[in-house]
C-alpha atoms as a PDB file:
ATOM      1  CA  UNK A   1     -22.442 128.816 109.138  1.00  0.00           C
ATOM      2  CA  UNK A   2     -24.977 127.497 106.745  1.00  0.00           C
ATOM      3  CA  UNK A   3     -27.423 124.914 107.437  1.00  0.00           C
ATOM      4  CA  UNK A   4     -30.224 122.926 105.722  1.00  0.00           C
ATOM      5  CA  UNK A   5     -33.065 120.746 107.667  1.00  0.00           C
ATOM      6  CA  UNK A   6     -36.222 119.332 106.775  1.00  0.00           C
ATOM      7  CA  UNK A   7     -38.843 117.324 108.520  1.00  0.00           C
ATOM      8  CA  UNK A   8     -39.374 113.406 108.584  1.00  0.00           C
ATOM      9  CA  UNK A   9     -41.875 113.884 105.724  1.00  0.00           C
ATOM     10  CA  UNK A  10     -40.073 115.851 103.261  1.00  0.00           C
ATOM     11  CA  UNK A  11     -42.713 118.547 103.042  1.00  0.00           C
ATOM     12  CA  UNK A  12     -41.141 121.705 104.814  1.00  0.00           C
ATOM     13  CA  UNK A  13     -37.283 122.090 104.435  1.00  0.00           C
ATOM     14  CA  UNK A  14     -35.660 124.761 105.651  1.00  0.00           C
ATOM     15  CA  UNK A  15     -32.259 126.661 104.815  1.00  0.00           C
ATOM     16  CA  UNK A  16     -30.882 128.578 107.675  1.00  0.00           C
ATOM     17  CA  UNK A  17     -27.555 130.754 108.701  1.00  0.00           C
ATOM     18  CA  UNK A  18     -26.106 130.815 112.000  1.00  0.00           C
ATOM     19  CA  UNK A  19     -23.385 132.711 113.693  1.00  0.00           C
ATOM     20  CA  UNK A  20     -22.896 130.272 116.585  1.00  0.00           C
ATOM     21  CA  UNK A  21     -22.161 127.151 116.964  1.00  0.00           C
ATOM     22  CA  UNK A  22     -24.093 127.631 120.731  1.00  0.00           C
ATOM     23  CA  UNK A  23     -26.987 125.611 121.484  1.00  0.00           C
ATOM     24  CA  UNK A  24     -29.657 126.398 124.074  1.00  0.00           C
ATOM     25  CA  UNK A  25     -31.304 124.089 126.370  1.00  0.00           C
ATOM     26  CA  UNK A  26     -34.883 125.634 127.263  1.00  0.00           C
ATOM     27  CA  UNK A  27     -36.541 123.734 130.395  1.00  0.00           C
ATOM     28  CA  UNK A  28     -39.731 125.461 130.620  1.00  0.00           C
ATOM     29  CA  UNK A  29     -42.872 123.448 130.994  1.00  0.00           C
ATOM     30  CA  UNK A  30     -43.937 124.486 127.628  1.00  0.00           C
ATOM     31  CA  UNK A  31     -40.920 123.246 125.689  1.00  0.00           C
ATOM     32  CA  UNK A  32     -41.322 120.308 127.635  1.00  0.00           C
ATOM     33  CA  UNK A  33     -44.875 119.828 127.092  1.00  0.00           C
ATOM     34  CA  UNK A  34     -43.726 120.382 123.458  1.00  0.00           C
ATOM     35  CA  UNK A  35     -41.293 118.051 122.963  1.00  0.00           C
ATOM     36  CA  UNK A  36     -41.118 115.910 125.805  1.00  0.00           C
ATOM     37  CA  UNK A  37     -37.896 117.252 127.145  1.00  0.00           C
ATOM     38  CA  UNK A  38     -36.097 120.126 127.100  1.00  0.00           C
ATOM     39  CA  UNK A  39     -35.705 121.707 123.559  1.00  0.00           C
ATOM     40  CA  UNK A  40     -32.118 121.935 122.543  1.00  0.00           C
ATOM     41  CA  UNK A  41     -32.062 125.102 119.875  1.00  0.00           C
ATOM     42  CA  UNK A  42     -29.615 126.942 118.020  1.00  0.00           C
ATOM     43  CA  UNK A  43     -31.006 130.684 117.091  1.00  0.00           C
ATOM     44  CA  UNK A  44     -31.079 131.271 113.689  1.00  0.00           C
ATOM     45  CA  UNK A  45     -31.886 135.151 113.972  1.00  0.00           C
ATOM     46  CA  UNK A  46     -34.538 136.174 110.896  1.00  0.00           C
ATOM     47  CA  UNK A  47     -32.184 134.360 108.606  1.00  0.00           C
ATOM     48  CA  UNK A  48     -34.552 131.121 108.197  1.00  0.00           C
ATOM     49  CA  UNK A  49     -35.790 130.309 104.276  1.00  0.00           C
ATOM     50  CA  UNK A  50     -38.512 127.827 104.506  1.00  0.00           C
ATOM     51  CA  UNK A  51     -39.683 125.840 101.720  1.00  0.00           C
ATOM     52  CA  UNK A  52     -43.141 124.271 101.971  1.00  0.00           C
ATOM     53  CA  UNK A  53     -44.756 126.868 103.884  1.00  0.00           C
ATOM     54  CA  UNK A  54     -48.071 125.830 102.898  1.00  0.00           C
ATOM     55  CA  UNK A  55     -47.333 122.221 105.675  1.00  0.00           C
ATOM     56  CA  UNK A  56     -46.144 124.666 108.101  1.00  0.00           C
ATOM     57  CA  UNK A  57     -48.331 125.290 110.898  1.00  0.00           C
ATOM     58  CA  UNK A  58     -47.836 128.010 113.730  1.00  0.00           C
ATOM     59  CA  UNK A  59     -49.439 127.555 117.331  1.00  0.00           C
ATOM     60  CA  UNK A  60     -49.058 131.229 118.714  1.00  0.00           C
ATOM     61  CA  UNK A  61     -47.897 129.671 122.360  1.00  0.00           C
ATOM     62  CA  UNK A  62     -48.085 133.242 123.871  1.00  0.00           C
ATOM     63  CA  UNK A  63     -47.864 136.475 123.379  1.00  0.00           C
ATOM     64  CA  UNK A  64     -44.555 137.233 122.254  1.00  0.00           C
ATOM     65  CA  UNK A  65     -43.720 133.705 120.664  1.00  0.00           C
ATOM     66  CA  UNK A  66     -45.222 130.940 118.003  1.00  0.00           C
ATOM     67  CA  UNK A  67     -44.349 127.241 117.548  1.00  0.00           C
ATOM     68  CA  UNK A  68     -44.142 126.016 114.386  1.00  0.00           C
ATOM     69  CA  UNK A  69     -44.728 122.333 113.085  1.00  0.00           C
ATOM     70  CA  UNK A  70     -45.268 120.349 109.727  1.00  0.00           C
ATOM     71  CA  UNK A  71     -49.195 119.596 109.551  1.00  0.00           C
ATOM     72  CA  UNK A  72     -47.859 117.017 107.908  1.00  0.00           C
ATOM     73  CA  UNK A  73     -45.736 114.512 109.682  1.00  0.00           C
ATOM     74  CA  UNK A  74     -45.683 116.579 113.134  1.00  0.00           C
ATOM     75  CA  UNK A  75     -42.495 117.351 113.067  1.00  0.00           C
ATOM     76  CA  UNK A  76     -41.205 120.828 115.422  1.00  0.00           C
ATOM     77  CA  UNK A  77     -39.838 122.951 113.232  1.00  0.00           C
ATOM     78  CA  UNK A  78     -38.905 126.631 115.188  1.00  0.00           C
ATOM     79  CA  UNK A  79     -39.773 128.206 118.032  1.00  0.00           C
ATOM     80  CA  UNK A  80     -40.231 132.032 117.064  1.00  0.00           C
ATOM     81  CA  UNK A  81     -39.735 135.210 118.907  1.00  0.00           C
ATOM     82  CA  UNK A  82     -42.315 137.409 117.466  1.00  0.00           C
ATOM     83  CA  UNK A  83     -40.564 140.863 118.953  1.00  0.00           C
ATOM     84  CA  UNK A  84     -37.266 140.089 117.885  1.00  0.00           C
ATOM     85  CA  UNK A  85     -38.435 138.191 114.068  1.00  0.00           C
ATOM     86  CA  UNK A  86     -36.091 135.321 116.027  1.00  0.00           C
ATOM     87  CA  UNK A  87     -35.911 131.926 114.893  1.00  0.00           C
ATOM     88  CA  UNK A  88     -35.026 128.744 117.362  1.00  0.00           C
ATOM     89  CA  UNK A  89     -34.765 125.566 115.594  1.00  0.00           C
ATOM     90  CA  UNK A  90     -33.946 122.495 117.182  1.00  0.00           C
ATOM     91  CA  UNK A  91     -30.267 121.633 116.348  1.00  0.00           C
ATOM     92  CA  UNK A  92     -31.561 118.094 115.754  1.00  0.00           C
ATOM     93  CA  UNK A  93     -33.326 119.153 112.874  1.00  0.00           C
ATOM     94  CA  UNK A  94     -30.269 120.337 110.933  1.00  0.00           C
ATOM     95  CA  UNK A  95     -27.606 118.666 108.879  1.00  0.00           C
ATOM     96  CA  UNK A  96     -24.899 120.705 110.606  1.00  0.00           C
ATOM     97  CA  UNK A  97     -22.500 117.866 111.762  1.00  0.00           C
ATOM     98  CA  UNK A  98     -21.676 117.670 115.308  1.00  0.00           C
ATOM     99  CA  UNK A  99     -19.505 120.485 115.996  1.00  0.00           C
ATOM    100  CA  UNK A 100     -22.417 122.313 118.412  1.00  0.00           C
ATOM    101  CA  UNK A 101     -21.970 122.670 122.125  1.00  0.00           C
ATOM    102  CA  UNK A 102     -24.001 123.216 124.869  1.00  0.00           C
ATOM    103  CA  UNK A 103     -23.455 126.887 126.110  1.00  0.00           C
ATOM    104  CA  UNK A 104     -26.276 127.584 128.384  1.00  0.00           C
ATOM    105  CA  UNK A 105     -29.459 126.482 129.736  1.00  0.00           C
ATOM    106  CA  UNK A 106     -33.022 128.846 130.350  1.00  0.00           C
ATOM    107  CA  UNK A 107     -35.612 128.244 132.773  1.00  0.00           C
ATOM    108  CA  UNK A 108     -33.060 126.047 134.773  1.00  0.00           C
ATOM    109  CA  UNK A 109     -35.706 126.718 137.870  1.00  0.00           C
ATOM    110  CA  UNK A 110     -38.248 124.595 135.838  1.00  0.00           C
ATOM    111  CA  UNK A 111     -35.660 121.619 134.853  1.00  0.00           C
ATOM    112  CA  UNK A 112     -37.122 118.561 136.781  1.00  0.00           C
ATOM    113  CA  UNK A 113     -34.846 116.575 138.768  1.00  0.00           C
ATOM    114  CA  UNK A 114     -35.078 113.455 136.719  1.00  0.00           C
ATOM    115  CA  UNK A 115     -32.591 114.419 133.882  1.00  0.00           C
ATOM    116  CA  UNK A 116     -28.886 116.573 134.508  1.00  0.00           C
ATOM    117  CA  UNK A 117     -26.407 117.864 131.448  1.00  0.00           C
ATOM    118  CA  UNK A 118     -23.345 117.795 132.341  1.00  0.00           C
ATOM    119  CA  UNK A 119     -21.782 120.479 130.162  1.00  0.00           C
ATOM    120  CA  UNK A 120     -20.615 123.762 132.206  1.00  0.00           C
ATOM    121  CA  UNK A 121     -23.163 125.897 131.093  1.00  0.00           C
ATOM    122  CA  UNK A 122     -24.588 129.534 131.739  1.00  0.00           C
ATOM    123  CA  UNK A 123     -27.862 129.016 133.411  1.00  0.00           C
ATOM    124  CA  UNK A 124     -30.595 131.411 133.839  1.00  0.00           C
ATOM    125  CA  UNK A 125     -33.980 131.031 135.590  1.00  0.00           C
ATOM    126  CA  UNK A 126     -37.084 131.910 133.793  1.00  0.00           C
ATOM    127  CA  UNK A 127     -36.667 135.650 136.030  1.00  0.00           C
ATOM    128  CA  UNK A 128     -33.561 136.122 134.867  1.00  0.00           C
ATOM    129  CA  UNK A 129     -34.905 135.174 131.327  1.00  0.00           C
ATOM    130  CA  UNK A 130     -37.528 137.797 130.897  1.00  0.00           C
ATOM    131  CA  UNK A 131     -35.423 140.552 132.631  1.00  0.00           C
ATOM    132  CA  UNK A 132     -32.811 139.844 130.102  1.00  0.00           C
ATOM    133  CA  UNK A 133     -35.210 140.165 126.946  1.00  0.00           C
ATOM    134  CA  UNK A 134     -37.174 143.695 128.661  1.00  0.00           C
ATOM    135  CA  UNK A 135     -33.263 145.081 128.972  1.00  0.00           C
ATOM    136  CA  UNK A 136     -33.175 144.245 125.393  1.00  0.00           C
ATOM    137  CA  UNK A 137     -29.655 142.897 125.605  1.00  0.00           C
END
């Protein structure tokens, strides 16, 4: 599936093809911090074309992953898995319709209480989270 999003500025789009209609909720306390909830993603693989690269700024968040954000306007544009060249995107951020669905859920042992999905969903702690990405599956 093919894909086009830009931010609320106009200054970065970005073209993107996905596989899966699966989207991601991440509860960690840095997506939070981030976005002031959970991030709701799709992964995008390497398969991201951005236009307007020069607005695009990248906060390396840790060691193995960078946030990246128009300078411009603010908007969040990717989270990016530096070891895998993986691209996140918040599925808000495309034009892709509304046929997405809620699959699964990451760092479900840092979702606060205050908020519940209720989609059936694969959860994984944060644990379960890194052990899956050192097994390389």
């Amino acid at each position: 599936m093919k894909s086009k999003g830009q931010c609320l500025c106009g200054s970065v789009t970005l073209k993107v093809e996905y596989a899966s209609n699966e989207v991601a909720a991440c509860h960690c306390s840095m997506c939070r911090n981030w976005s002031g909830g959970p991030m709701l993603a799709i992964d995008c693989a390497d398969s991201v074309e951005i236009s307007g690269e020069s607005h695009v700024v990248r906060y390396q968040s840790s060691d193995w992953a960078e946030r990246g954000f128009c300078g411009k306007c603010g908007t969040h544009l990717f989270y990016f898995l530096v070891p895998n060249n993986q691209y996140h995107l918040p599925v808000g951020l495309l034009n892709s319709g509304d046929n997405h669905k809620l699959t699964h859920q990451i760092f479900i042992d840092e979702k606060p209480e205050y908020y519940e999905f209720k989609n059936e969903t694969q959860n994984m702690t944060g644990a379960e989270v890194f052990a899956h990405f050192e097994s390389g599956e």
